[in-house]
Each structure stands twice: as structure tokens, then as C-alpha cells.
Protein backbone atom coordinates (compact mmCIF):
# COMPACT_ATOMS: atom_id res chain seq x y z
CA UNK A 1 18.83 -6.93 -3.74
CA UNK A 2 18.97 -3.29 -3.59
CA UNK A 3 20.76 -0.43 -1.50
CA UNK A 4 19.11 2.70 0.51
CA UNK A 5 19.47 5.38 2.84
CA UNK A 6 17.49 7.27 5.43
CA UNK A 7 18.47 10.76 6.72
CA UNK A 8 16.58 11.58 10.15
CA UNK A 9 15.75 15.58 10.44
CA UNK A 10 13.85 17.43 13.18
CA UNK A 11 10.94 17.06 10.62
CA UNK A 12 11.34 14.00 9.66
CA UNK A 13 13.34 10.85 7.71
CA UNK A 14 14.12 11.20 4.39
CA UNK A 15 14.69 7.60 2.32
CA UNK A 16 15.91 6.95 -0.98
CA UNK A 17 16.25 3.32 -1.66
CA UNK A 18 17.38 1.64 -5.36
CA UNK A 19 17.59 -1.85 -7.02
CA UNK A 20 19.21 -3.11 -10.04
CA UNK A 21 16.63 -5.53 -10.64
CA UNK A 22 13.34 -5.49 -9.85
CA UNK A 23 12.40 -9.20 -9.40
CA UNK A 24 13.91 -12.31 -8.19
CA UNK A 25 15.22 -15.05 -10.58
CA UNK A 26 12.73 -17.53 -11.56
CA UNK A 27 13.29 -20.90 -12.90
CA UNK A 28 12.71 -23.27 -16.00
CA UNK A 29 13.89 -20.43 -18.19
CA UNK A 30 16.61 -22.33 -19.89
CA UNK A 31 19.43 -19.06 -18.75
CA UNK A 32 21.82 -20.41 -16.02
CA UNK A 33 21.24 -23.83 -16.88
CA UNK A 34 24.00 -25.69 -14.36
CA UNK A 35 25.83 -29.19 -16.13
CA UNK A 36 23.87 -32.07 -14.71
CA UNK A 37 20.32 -30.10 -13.36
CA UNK A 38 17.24 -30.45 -14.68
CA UNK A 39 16.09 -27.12 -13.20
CA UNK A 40 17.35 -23.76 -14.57
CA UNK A 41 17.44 -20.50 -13.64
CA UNK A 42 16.86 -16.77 -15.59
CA UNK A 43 18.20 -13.10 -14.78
CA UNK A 44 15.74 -11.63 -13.79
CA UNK A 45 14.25 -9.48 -16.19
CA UNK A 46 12.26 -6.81 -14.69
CA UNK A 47 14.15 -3.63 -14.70
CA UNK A 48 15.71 -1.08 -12.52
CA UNK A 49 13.37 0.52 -9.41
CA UNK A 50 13.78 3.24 -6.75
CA UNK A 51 11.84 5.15 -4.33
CA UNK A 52 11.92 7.90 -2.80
CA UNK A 53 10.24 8.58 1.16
CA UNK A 54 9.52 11.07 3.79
CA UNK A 55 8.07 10.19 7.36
CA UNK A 56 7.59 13.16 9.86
CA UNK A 57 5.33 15.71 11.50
CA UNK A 58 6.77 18.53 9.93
CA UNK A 59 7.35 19.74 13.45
CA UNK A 60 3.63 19.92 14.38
CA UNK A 61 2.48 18.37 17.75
CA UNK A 62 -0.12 15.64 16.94
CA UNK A 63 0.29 15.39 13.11
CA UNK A 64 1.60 12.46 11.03
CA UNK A 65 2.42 12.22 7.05
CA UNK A 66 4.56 10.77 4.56
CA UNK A 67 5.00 10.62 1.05
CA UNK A 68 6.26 7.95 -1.11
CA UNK A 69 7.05 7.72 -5.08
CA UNK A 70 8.39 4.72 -6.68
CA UNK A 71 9.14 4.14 -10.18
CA UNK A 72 10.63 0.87 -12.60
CA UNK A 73 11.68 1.44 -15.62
CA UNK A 74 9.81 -0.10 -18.63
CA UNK A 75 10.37 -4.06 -19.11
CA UNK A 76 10.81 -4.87 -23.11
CA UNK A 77 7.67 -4.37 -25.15
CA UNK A 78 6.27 -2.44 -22.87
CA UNK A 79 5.13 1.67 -23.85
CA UNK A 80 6.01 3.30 -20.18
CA UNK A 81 7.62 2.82 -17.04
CA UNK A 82 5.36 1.96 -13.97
CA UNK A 83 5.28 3.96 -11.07
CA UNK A 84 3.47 4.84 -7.68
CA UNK A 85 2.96 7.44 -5.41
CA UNK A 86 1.37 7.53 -1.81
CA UNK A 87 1.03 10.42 -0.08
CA UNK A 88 -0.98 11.26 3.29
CA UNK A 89 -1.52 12.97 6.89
CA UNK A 90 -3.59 11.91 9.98
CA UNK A 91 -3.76 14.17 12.86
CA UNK A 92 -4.45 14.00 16.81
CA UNK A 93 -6.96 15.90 18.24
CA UNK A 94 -6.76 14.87 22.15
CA UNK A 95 -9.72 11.62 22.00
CA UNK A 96 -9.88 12.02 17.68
CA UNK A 97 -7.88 11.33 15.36
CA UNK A 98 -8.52 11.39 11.82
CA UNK A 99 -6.66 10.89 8.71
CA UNK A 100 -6.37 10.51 4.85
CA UNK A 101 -4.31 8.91 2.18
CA UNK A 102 -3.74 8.90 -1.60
CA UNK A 103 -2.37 6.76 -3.43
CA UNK A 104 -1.96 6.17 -7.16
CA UNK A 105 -0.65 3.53 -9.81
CA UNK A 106 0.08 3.47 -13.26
CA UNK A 107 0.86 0.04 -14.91
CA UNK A 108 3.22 -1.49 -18.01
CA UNK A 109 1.46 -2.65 -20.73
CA UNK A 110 2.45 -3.48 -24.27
CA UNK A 111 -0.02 -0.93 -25.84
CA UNK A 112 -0.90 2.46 -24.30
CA UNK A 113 -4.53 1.19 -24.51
CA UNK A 114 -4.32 -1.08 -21.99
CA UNK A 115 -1.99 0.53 -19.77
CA UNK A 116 -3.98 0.76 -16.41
CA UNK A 117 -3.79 3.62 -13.95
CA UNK A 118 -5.93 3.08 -10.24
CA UNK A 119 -6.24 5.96 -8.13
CA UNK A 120 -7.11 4.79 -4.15
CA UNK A 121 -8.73 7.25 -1.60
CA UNK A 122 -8.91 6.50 1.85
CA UNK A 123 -10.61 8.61 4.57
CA UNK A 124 -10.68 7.27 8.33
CA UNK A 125 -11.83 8.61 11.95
CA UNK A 126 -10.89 6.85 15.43
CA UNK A 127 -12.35 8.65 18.70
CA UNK A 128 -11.09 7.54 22.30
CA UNK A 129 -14.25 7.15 24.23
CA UNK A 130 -11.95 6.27 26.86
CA UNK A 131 -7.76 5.13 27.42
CA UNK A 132 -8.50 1.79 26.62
CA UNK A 133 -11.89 2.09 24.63
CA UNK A 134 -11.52 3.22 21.15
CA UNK A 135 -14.20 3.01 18.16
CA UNK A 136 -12.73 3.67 14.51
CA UNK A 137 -14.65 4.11 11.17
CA UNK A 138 -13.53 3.84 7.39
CA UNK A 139 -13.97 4.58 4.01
CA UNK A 140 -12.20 3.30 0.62
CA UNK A 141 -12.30 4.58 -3.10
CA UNK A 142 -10.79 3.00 -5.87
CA UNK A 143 -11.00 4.56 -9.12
CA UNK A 144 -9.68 2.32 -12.35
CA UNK A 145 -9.09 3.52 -15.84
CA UNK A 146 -9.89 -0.12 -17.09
CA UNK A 147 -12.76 -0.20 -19.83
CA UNK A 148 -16.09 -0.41 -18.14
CA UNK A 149 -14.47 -0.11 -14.78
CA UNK A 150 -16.99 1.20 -12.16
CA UNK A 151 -15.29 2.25 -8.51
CA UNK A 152 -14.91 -0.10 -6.23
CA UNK A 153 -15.46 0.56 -2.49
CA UNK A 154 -14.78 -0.26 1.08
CA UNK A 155 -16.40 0.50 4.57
CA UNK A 156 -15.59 -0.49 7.85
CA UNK A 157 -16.24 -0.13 11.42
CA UNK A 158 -13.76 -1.19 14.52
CA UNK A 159 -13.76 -0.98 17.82
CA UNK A 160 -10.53 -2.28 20.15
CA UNK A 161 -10.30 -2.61 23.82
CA UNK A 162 -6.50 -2.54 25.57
CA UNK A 163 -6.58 -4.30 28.80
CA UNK A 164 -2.97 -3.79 29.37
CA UNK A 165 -0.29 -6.92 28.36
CA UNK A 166 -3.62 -8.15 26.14
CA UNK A 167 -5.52 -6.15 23.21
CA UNK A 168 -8.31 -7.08 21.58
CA UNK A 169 -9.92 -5.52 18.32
CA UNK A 170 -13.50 -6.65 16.26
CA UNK A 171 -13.86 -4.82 12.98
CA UNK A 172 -16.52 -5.08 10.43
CA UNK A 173 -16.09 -4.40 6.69
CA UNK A 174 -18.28 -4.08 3.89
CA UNK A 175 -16.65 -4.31 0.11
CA UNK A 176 -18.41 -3.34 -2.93
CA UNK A 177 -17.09 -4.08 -6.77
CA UNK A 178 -14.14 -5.46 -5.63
CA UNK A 179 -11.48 -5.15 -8.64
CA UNK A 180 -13.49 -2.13 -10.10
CA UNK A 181 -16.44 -4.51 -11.82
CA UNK A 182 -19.91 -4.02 -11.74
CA UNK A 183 -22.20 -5.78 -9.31
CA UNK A 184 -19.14 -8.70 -8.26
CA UNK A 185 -16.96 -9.56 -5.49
CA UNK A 186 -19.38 -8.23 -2.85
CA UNK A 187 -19.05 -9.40 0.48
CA UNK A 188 -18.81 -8.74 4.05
CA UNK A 189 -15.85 -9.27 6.31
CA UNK A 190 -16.06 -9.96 10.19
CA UNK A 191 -12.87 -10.55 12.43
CA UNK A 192 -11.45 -10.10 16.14
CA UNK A 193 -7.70 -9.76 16.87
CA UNK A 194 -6.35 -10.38 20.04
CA UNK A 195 -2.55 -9.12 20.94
CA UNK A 196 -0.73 -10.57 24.03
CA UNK A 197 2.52 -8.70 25.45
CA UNK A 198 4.76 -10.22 27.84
């Protein structure tokens, strides 16, 4: 359970949004333990979190961004707080639109050794061909600071079709050393979506 706030602005909202505790309660933890129950309950113990957010254009016809950071506060044993930022922009070009995002993580760990920082690029292009025709393309980074880590990588192709009160949308994807490890998790991914409004 946490509390936040968002401020609208001619450029944008604003958020700011903080919890106490960064988990829910799990069980069989022997803390809690009611008279007569064989199941008990813990505090959670994952620390304090907050982020911080901004939506908008920046007051520029056609152009999108936000920026997000988070950050939780070191659980016990651990050497540093974890934290996350995600920043990016995409932009509207009459029958193109294209658009990029960053986003970064940096993990707990009990030694500084293993702590684990990813950094994620993602670059993506979607042209109109017509109002209810458009084709979209895709491409995903992920660098890892893991020992022996190699980048792992994503490509895709769509393509969706709006008929009005029904949508439809086929999209290809090809994923390469999924979870940053040599020559593994590679496969391809084929689906179509259909959306019906009434």
C-alpha cells in the first residue's frame, strides 16, 4: 500500500508516488502467527520505494516522452539500494512515427560482485500506409553486467488493420540470447490480436 500524487501542467503530469513497504506479506514465516492457525504470516520485509514520473509533450505538436526513476532502499545484507530509470520520446511525423526508450536497472545483492546492472535499448518505426493500414518494425538491446553475459536481442515486425468497432494486429518477433547467455533461449514468436469495440 502506498500513497502518490500527479500534478497536470500544460507540458505535462508530474507523479511522485511512495510506499512504506515494498512487498506484500507472505506466509509460513512464523511472525503473525494467529492462536489456533496453522498458517502464519510475516511483515513484509522489503524496504521503503518511491518514484518519481513525468508524461507530456513538452508543448510540441506530435511528440511524446516521459521519464521515470524509482528507487528501494537496501533490504538487510544487501551492499546498495536498487533502483530504475526509464526515460524516452516518440514523435509523429504525419504517416511515421518513430520512437526510442532507455531504460536501466541496478539490482541488491549481498556482495558488490554480484550486484547486477541491465541497461535496455529500444528503437521502433510505425508508417501509416493508409488510416487503417499500418506496418511497424522493432529493435531490442539488452546489455547485462553479469559475468560472461553477452547482449541479448529482440526484432520484430507488425502490421495491424482497423476496420472500425474491430482491430486486428499479426506481429512477428525474433529473440536472440534471451537472459544475456550465449547461444540459448532463441526462438521465434508469431501472434494475431484481434480487438472488438461495442
Amino acid at each position: 500500500m502506498g500513497l502518490g500524487v500527479v500534478q497536470k501542467t500544460p507540458v505535462g503530469s508530474f507523479s511522485a508516488w511512495y510506499a512504506p513497504t515494498n512487498a506484500n506479506p507472505g506466509t509460513d514465516d512464523n511472525v503473525g502467527r494467529r492462536a489456533g492457525d496453522a498458517t502464519t504470516v510475516l511483515e513484509a520485509d522489503r524496504e521503503s520505494t518511491y518514484e518519481l514520473g513525468f508524461v507530456g509533450n513538452l508543448g510540441v505538436k506530435g511528440l511524446n516522452t516521459h521519464l521515470f526513476y524509482n528507487e528501494e532502499g537496501k533490504n538487510a545484507g544487501n551492499t546498495r539500494d536498487s533502483s530504475g530509470l526509464n526515460y524516452g520520446a516518440s514523435y509523429n511525423m504525419g504517416q511515421i512515427t518513430v520512437g526510442y526508450t532507455r531504460k536501466e536497472t541496478e539490482a541488491q545483492s549481498t556482495t558488490v560482485a554480484l550486484s547486477i546492472d541491465t541497461k535496455q535499448d529500444e528503437f521502433g518505426i510505425a508508417y501509416a500506409v493508409t488510416p487503417n493500414l499500418t506496418l511497424a518494425a522493432n529493435y531490442t538491446q539488452v546489455d547485462s553486467s553479469a559475468a560472461a553475459a553477452v547482449d541479448a536481442e529482440a526484432k520484430g515486425i507488425a502490421i495491424g488493420y482497423n476496420l472500425g468497432p474491430v482491430s486486428i494486429v499479426g506481429q512477428y518477433n525474433r529473440f536472440e540470447n534471451v537472459d544475456n547467455v550465449a547461444n540459448s533461449g532463441e526462438f521465434d514468436q508469431f501472434f494475431i490480436k484481434a480487438k472488438t469495440s461495442f
